[in-house]
C-alpha atoms as a PDB file:
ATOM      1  CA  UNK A   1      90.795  96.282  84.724  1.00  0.00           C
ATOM      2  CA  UNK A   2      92.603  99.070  83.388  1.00  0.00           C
ATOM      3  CA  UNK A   3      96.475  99.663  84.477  1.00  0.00           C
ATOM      4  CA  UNK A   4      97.480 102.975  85.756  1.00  0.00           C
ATOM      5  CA  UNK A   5     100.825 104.482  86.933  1.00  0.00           C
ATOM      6  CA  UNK A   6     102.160 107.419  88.753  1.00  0.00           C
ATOM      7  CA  UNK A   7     105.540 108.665  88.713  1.00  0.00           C
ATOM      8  CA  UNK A   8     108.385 111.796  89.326  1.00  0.00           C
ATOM      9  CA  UNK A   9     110.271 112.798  86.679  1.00  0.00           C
ATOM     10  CA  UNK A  10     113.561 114.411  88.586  1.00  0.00           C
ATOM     11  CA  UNK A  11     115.696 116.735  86.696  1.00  0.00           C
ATOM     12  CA  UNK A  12     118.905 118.960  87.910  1.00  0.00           C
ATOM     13  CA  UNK A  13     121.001 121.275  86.005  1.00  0.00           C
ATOM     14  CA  UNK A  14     124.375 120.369  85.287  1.00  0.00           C
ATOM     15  CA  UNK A  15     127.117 123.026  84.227  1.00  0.00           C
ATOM     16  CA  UNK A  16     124.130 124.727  82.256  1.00  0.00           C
ATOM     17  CA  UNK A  17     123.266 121.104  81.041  1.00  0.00           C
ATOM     18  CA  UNK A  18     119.772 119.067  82.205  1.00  0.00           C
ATOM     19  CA  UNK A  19     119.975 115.759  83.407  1.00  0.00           C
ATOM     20  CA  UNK A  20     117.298 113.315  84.209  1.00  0.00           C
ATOM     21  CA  UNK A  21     116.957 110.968  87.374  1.00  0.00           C
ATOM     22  CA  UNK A  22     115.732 107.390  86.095  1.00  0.00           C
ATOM     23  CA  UNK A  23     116.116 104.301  87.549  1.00  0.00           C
ATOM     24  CA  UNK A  24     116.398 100.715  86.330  1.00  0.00           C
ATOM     25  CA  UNK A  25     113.873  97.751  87.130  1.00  0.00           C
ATOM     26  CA  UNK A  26     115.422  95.049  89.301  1.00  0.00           C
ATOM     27  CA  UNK A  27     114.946  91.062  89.401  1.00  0.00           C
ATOM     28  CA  UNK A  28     115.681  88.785  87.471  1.00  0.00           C
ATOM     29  CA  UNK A  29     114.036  89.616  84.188  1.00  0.00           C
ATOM     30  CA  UNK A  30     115.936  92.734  83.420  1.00  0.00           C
ATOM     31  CA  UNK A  31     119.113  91.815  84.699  1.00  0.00           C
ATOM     32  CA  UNK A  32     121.234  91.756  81.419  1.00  0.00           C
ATOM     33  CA  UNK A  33     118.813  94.606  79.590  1.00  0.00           C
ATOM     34  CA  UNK A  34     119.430  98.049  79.514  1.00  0.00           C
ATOM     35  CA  UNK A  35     118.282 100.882  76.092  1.00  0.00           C
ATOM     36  CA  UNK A  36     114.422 101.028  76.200  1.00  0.00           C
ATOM     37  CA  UNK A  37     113.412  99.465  80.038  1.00  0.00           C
ATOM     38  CA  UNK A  38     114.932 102.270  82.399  1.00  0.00           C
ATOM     39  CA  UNK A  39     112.030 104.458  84.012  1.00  0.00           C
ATOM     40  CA  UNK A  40     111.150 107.265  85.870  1.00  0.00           C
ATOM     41  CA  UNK A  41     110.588 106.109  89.383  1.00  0.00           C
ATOM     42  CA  UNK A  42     106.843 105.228  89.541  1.00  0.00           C
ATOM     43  CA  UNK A  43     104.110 102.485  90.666  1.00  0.00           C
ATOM     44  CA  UNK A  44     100.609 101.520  89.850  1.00  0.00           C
ATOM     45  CA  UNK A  45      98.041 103.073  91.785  1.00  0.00           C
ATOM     46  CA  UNK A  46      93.911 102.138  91.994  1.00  0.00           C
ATOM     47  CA  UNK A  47      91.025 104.217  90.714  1.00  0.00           C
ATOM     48  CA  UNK A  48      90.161 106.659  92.975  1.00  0.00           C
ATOM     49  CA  UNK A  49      93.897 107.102  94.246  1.00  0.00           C
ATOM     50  CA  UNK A  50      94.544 110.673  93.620  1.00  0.00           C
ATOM     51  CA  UNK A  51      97.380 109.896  90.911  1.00  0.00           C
ATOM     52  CA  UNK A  52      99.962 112.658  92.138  1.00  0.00           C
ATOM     53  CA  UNK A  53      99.638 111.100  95.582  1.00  0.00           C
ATOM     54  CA  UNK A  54     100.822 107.781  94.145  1.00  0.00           C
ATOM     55  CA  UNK A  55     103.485 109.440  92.291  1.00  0.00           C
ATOM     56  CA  UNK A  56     105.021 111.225  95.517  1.00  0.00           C
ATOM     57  CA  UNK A  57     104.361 107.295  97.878  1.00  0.00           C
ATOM     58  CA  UNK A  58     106.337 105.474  94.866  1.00  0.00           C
ATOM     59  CA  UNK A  59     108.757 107.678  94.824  1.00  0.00           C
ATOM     60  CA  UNK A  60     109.633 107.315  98.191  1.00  0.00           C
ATOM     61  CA  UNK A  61     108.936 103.611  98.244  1.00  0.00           C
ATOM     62  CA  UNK A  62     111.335 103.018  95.319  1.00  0.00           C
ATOM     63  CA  UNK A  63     114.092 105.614  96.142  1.00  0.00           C
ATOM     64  CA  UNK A  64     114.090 106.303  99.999  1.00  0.00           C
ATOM     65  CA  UNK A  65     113.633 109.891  99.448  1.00  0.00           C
ATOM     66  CA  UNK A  66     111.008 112.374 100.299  1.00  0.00           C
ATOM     67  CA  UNK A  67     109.939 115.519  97.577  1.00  0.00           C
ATOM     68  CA  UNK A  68     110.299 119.025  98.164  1.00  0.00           C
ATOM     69  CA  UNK A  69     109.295 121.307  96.219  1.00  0.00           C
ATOM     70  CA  UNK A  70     106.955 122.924  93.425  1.00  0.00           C
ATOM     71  CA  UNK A  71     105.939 119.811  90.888  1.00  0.00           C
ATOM     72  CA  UNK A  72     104.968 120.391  86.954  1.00  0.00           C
ATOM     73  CA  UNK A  73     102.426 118.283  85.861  1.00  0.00           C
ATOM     74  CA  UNK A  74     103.594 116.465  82.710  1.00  0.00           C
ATOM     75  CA  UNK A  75     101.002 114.734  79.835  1.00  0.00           C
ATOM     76  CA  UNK A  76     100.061 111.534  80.907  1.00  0.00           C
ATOM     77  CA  UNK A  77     101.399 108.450  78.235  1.00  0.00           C
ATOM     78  CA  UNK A  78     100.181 105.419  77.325  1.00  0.00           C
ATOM     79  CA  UNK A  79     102.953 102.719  76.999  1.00  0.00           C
ATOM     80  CA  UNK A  80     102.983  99.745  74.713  1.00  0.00           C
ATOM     81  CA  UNK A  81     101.775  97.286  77.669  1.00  0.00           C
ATOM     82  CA  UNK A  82      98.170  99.691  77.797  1.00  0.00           C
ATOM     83  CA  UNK A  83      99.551 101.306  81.370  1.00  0.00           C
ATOM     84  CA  UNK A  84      98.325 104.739  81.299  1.00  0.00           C
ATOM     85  CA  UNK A  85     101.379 106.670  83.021  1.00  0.00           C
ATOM     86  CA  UNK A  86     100.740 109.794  84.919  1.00  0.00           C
ATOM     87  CA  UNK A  87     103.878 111.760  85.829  1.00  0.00           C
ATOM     88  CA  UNK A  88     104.920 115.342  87.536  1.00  0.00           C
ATOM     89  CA  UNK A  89     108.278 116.769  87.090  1.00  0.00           C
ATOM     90  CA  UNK A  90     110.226 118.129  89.935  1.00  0.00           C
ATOM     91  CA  UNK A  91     114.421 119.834  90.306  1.00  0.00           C
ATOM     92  CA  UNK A  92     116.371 118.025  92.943  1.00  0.00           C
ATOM     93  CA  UNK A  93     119.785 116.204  93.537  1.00  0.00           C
ATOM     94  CA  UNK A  94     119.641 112.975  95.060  1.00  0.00           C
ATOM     95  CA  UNK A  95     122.755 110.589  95.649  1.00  0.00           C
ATOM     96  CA  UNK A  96     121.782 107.399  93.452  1.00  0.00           C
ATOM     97  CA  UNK A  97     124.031 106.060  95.754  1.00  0.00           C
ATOM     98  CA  UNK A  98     121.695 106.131  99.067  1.00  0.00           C
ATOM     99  CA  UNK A  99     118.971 104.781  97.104  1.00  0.00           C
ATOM    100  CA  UNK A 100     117.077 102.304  99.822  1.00  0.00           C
ATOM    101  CA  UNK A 101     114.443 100.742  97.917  1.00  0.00           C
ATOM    102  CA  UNK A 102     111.046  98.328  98.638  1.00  0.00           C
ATOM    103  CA  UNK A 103     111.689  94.490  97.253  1.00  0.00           C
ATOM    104  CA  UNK A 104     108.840  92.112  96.268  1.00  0.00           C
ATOM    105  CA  UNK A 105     108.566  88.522  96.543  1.00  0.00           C
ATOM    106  CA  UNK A 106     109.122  86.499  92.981  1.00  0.00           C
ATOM    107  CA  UNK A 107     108.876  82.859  92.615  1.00  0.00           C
ATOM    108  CA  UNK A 108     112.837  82.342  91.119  1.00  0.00           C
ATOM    109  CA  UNK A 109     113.759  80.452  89.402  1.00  0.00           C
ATOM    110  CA  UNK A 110     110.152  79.730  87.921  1.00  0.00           C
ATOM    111  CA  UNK A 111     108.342  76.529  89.365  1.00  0.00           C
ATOM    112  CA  UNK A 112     111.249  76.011  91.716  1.00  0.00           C
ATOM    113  CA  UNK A 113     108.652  76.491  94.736  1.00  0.00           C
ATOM    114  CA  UNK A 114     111.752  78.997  95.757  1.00  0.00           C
ATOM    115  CA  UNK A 115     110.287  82.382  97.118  1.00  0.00           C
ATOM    116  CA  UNK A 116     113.393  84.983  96.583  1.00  0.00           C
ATOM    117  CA  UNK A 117     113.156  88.809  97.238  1.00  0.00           C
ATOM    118  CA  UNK A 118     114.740  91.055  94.579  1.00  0.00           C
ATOM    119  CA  UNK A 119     114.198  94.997  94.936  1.00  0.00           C
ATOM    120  CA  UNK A 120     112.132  96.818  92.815  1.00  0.00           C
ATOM    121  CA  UNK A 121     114.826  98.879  91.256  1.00  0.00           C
ATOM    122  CA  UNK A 122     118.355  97.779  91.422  1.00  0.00           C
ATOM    123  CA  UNK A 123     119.791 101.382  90.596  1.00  0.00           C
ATOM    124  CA  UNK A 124     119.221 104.682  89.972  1.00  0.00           C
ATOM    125  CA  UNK A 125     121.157 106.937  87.916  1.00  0.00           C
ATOM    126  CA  UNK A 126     121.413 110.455  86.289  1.00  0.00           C
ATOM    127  CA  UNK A 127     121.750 110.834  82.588  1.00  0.00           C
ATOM    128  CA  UNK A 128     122.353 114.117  79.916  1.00  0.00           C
ATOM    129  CA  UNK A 129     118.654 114.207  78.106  1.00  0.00           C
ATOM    130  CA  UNK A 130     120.096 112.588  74.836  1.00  0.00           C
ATOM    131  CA  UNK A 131     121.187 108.977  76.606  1.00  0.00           C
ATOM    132  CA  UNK A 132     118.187 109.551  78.459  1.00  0.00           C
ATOM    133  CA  UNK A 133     115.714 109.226  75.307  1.00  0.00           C
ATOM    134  CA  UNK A 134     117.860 105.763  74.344  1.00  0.00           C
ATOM    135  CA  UNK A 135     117.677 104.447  77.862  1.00  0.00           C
ATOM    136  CA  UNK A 136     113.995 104.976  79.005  1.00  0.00           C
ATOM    137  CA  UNK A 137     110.948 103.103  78.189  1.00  0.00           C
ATOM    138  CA  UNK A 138     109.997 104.377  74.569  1.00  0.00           C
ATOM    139  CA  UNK A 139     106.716 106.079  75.795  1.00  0.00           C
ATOM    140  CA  UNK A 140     108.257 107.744  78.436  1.00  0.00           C
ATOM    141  CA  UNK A 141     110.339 109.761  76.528  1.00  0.00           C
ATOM    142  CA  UNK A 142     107.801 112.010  75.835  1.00  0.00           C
ATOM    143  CA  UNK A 143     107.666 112.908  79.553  1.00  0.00           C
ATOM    144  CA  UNK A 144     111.258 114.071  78.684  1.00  0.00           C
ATOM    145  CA  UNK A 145     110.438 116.107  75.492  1.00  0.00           C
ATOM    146  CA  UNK A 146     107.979 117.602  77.640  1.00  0.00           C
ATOM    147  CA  UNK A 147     110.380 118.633  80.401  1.00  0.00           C
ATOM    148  CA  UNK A 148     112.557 120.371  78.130  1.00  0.00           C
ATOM    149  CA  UNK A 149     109.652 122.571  76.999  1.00  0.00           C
ATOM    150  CA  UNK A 150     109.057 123.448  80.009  1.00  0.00           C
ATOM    151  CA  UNK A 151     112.129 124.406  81.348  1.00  0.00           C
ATOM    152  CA  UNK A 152     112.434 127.240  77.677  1.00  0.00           C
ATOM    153  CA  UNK A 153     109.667 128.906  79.222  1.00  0.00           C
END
């Protein structure tokens, strides 16, 4: 079964500058890792959920915010995993801050019959488009590249 994924890519300006809103995975397995597995907020979704939909539920899910606002459709990527990421991109200013996020249930440490709950992201935070491009997931710095087009139009 194919893996698909919806997310927001939130941009402000800053003093004439553009930074990007991404947010890094939490548990246990990406505790001490940081260049190449921060995200845009998304989620998977299931075939015949409309994708932008599941972008604007995760986003709320993961963040504790709702959108507002006009959203750019961005070119879908496919990351080294095989998830096929679809993504919109939208201005705001959040407080990483007040980021309330959903948790999920991980057996930890592994065949300790322990059930812990670790949230899904363990922080947001805004970055200039250069850091950004080192810190996010490789394919999803295209989503980025993109953005910036956008935005000279």
């Amino acid at each position: 079964m194919k893996k698909f994924s919806a997310g927001i890519l939130m941009y402000r300006f800053n003093n004439k500058s553009i930074e990007v809103l991404l947010v890094h995975p939490g548990g246990p397995f990406y505790q001490n890792k940081d260049l190449g597995v921060w995200s845009i907020p998304k989620g998977e979704f299931i075939e015949g959920e409309e994708a932008r939909d599941a972008a604007i539920r995760e986003f709320r899910e993961e963040l504790g915010f709702s959108l507002h606002g006009d959203m750019a459709v961005l070119s879908p990527v496919i990351q080294k995993n095989g998830k096929k990421v679809f993504a919109w991109a939208i201005e705001g200013n959040l407080d990483p801050g007040k980021i309330v996020c959903n948790t999920f249930p991980l057996e930890w440490p592994p065949r300790s019959g322990q059930i812990k709950e670790f949230p899904e992201i363990d922080k947001g935070e805004w970055f200039p488009l250069n850091e950004a491009r080192i810190k996010i997931i490789e394919a999803q710095a295209a989503f980025i590249d993109e953005l910036v087009e956008i935005l000279k139009k």
